[in-house]
Protein backbone atom coordinates (compact mmCIF):
# COMPACT_ATOMS: atom_id res chain seq x y z
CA UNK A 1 -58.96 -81.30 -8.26
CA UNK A 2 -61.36 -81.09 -11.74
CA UNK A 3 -58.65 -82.28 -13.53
CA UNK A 4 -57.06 -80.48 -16.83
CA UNK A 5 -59.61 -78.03 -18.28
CA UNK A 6 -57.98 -78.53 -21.76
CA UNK A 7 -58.74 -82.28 -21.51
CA UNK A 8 -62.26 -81.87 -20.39
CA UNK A 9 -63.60 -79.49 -23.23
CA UNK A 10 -62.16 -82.42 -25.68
CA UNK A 11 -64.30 -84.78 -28.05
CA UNK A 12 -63.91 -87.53 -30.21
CA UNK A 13 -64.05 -85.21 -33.40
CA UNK A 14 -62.04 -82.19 -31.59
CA UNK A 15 -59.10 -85.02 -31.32
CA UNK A 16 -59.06 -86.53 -34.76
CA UNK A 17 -56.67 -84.32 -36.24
CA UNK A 18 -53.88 -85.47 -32.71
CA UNK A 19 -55.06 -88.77 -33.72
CA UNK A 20 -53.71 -88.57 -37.29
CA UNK A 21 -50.73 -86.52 -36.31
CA UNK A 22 -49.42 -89.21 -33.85
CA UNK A 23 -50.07 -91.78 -36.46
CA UNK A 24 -47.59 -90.18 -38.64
CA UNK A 25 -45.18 -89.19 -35.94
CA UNK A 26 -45.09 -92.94 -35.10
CA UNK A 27 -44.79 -93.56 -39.33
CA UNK A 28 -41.52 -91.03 -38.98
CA UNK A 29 -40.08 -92.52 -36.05
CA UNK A 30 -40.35 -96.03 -37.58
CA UNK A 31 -38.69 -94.63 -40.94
CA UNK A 32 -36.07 -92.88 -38.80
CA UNK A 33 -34.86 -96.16 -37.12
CA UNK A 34 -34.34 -94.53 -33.65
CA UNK A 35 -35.66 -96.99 -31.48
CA UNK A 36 -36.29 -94.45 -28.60
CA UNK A 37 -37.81 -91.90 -30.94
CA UNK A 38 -40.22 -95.27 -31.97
CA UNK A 39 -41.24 -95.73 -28.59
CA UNK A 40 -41.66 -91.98 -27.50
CA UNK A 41 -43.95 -92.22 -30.66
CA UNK A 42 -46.29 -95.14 -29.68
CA UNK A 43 -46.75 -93.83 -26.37
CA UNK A 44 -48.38 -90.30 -27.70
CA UNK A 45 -50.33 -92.95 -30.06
CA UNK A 46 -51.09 -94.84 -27.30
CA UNK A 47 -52.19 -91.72 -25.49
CA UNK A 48 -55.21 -91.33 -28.00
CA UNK A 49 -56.69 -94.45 -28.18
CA UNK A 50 -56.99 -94.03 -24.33
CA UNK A 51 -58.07 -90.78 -24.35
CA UNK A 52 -61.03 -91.27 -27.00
CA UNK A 53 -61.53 -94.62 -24.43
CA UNK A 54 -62.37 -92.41 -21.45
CA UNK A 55 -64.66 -89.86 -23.48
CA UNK A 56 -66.40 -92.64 -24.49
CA UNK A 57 -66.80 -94.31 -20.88
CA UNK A 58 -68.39 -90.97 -19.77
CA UNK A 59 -71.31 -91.45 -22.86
CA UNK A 60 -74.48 -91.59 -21.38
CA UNK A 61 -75.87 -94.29 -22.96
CA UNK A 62 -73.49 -96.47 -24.08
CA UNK A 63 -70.53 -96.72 -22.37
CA UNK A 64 -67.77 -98.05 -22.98
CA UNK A 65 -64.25 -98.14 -21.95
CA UNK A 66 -60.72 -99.04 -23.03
CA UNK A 67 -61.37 -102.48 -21.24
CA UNK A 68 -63.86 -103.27 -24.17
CA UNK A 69 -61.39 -101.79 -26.85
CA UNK A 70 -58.84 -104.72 -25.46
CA UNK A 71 -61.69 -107.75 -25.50
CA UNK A 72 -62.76 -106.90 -28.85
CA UNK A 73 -59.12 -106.82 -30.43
CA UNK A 74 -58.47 -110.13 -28.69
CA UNK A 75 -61.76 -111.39 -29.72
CA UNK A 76 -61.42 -110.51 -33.11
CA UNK A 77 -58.07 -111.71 -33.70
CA UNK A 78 -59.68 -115.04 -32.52
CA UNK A 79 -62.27 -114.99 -34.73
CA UNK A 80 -60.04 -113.98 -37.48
CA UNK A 81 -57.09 -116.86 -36.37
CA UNK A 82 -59.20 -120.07 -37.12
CA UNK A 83 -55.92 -121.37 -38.45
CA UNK A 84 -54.28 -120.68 -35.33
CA UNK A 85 -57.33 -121.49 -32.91
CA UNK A 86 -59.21 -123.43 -34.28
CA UNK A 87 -59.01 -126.30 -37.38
CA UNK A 88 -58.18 -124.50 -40.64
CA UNK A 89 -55.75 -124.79 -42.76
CA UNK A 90 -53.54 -121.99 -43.84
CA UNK A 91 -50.17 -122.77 -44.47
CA UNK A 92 -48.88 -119.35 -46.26
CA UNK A 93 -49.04 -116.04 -45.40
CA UNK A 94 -50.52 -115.39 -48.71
CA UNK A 95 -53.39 -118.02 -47.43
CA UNK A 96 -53.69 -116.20 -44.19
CA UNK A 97 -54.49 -112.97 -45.52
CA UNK A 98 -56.87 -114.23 -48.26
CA UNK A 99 -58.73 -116.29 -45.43
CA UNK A 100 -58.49 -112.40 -42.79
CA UNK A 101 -60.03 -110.88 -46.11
CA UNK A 102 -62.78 -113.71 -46.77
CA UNK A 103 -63.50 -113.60 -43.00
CA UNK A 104 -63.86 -109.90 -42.55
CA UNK A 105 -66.06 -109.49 -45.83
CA UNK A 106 -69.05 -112.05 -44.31
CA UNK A 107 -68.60 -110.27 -41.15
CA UNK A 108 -69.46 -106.73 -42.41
CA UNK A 109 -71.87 -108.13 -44.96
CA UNK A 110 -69.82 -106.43 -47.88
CA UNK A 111 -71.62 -106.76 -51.11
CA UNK A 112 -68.07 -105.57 -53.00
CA UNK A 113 -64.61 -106.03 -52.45
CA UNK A 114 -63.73 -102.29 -52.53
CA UNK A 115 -66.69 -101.62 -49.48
CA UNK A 116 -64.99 -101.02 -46.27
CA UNK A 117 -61.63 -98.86 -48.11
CA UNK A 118 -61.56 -95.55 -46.48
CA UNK A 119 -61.74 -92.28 -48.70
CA UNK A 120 -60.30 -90.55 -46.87
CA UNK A 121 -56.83 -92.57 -47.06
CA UNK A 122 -53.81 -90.39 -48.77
CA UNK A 123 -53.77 -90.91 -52.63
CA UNK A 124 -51.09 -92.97 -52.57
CA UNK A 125 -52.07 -95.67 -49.86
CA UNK A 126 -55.90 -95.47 -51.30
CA UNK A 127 -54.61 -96.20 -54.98
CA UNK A 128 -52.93 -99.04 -53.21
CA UNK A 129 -55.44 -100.57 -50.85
CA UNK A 130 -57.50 -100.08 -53.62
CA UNK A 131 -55.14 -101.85 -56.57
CA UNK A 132 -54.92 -105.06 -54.02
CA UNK A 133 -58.35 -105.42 -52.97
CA UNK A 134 -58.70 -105.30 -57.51
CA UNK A 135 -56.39 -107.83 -57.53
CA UNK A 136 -57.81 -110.21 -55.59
CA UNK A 137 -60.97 -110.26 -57.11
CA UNK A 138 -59.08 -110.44 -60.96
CA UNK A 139 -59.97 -107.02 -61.83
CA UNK A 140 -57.04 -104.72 -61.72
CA UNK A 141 -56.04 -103.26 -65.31
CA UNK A 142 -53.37 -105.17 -67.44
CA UNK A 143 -49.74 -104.68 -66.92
CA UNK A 144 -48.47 -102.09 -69.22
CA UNK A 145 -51.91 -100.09 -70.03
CA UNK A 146 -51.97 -96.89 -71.50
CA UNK A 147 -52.28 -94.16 -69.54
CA UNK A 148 -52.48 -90.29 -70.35
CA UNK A 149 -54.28 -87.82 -67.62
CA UNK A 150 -51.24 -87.16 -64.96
CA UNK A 151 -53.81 -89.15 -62.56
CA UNK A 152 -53.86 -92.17 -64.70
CA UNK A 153 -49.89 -92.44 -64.69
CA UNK A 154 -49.99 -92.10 -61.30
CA UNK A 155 -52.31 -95.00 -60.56
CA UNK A 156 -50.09 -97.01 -62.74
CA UNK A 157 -46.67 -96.22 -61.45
CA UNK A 158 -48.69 -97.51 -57.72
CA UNK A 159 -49.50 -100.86 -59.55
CA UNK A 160 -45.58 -100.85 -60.74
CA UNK A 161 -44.80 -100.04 -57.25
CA UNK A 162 -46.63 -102.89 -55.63
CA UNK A 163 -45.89 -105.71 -58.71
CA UNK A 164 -42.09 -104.28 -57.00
CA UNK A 165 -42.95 -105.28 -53.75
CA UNK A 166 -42.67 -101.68 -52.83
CA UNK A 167 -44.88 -99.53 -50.46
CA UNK A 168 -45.39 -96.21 -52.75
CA UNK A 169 -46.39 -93.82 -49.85
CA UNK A 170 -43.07 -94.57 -48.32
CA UNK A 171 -41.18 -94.59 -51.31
CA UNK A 172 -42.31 -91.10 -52.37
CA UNK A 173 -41.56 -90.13 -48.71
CA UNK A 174 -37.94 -91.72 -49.14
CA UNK A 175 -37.43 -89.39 -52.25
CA UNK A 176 -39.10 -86.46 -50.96
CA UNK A 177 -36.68 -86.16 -47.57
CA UNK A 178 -33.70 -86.80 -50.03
CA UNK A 179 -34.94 -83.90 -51.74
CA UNK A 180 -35.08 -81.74 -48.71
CA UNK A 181 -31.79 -82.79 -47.60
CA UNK A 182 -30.03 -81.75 -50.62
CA UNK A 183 -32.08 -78.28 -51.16
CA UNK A 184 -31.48 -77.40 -47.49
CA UNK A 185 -27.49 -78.01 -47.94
CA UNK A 186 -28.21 -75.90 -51.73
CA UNK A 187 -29.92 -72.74 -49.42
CA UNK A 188 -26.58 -73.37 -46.97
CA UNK A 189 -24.36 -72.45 -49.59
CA UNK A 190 -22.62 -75.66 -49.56
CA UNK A 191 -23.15 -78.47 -52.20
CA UNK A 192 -25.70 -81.32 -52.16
CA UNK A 193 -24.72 -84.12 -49.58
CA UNK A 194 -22.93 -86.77 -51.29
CA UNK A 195 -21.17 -84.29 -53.45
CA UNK A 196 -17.82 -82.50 -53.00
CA UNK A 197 -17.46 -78.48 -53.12
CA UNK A 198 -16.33 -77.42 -56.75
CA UNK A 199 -12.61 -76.28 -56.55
CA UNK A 200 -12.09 -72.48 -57.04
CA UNK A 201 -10.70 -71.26 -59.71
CA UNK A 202 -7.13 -71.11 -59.89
């Protein structure tokens, strides 16, 4: 009876920072490649979306619930699917995604292609998100250009990362566990993995 007191005191700002620690949780578990660790993962993410659902159901004016969160995906990815439900003609992935972008832009009314890119995104995935929205609308910087604050080399080695075909968030994340791994086995004693304990001295 009354429920969880803990639950009850909660908000929809008080739970943004669970919110963005699931969504990496679920990031690690998908890196990790344990399938059970994956699914554990979307369930706590899963958890939030229905947890912000019922705050929001209990608003006074405008409710709504998670219900509504389900019909407007599905009516979305209608609306955005006119090659799939309806006439159009996409036959690329490459076509898909320019028509989702094209689609989405009229929607919101976006007077730019970088409106709609959230700030807030890590540097990496913003430089990125930001480099391909550039790119579609022929304004990314040449191949090759000079760079010289550390922040401009960084923004370039993103655009070398995507030209790759390579997500730089998780590449950096790739390289930064390796790094771990091998200081950890350093503070052990022992030598990095992949390498063999020097001999002793005879």
């Amino acid at each position: 009876p009354g429920g969880c007191p803990w639950d009850a005191e909660q908000t929809h700002q008080s739970l943004v920072t669970y919110l963005l620690e699931e969504a990496y949780e679920t990031i690690e578990a998908i890196e990790s490649g344990d399938s059970e660790h994956f699914r554990e993962e979307l369930g706590d993410l899963l958890l939030q979306v229905v947890f912000h659902a019922r705050i929001a159901a209990e608003h006074p004016d405008k409710p709504w619930d998670v219900d509504d969160v389900a019909e407007g995906i599905v009516t979305k990815l209608v609306r955005r699917h006119p090659h799939v439900f309806g006439d159009a003609d996409a036959p690329s992935a490459a076509d898909v995604e320019a028509s989702w972008e094209r689609l989405k832009a009229a929607e919101k009314g976006r007077a730019s292609v970088f409106d709609g890119i959230p700030p807030t995104l890590p540097a990496l995935a913003l430089a990125a998100k930001t480099l391909a929205r550039a790119e579609q609308a022929g304004l990314a910087p040449a191949p090759g250009a000079a760079a010289g604050t550390v922040g401009e080399r960084l923004f370039l080695s993103v655009q070398d990362a995507r030209a790759s075909g390579v997500d730089p968030e998780a590449a950096l994340r790739l390289v930064v566990r390796d790094f771990v791994e091998r200081a950890r086995a350093t503070e052990r004693g022992g030598p990095p993995p992949g390498q063999r304990a020097p001999k002793p001295p005879p």
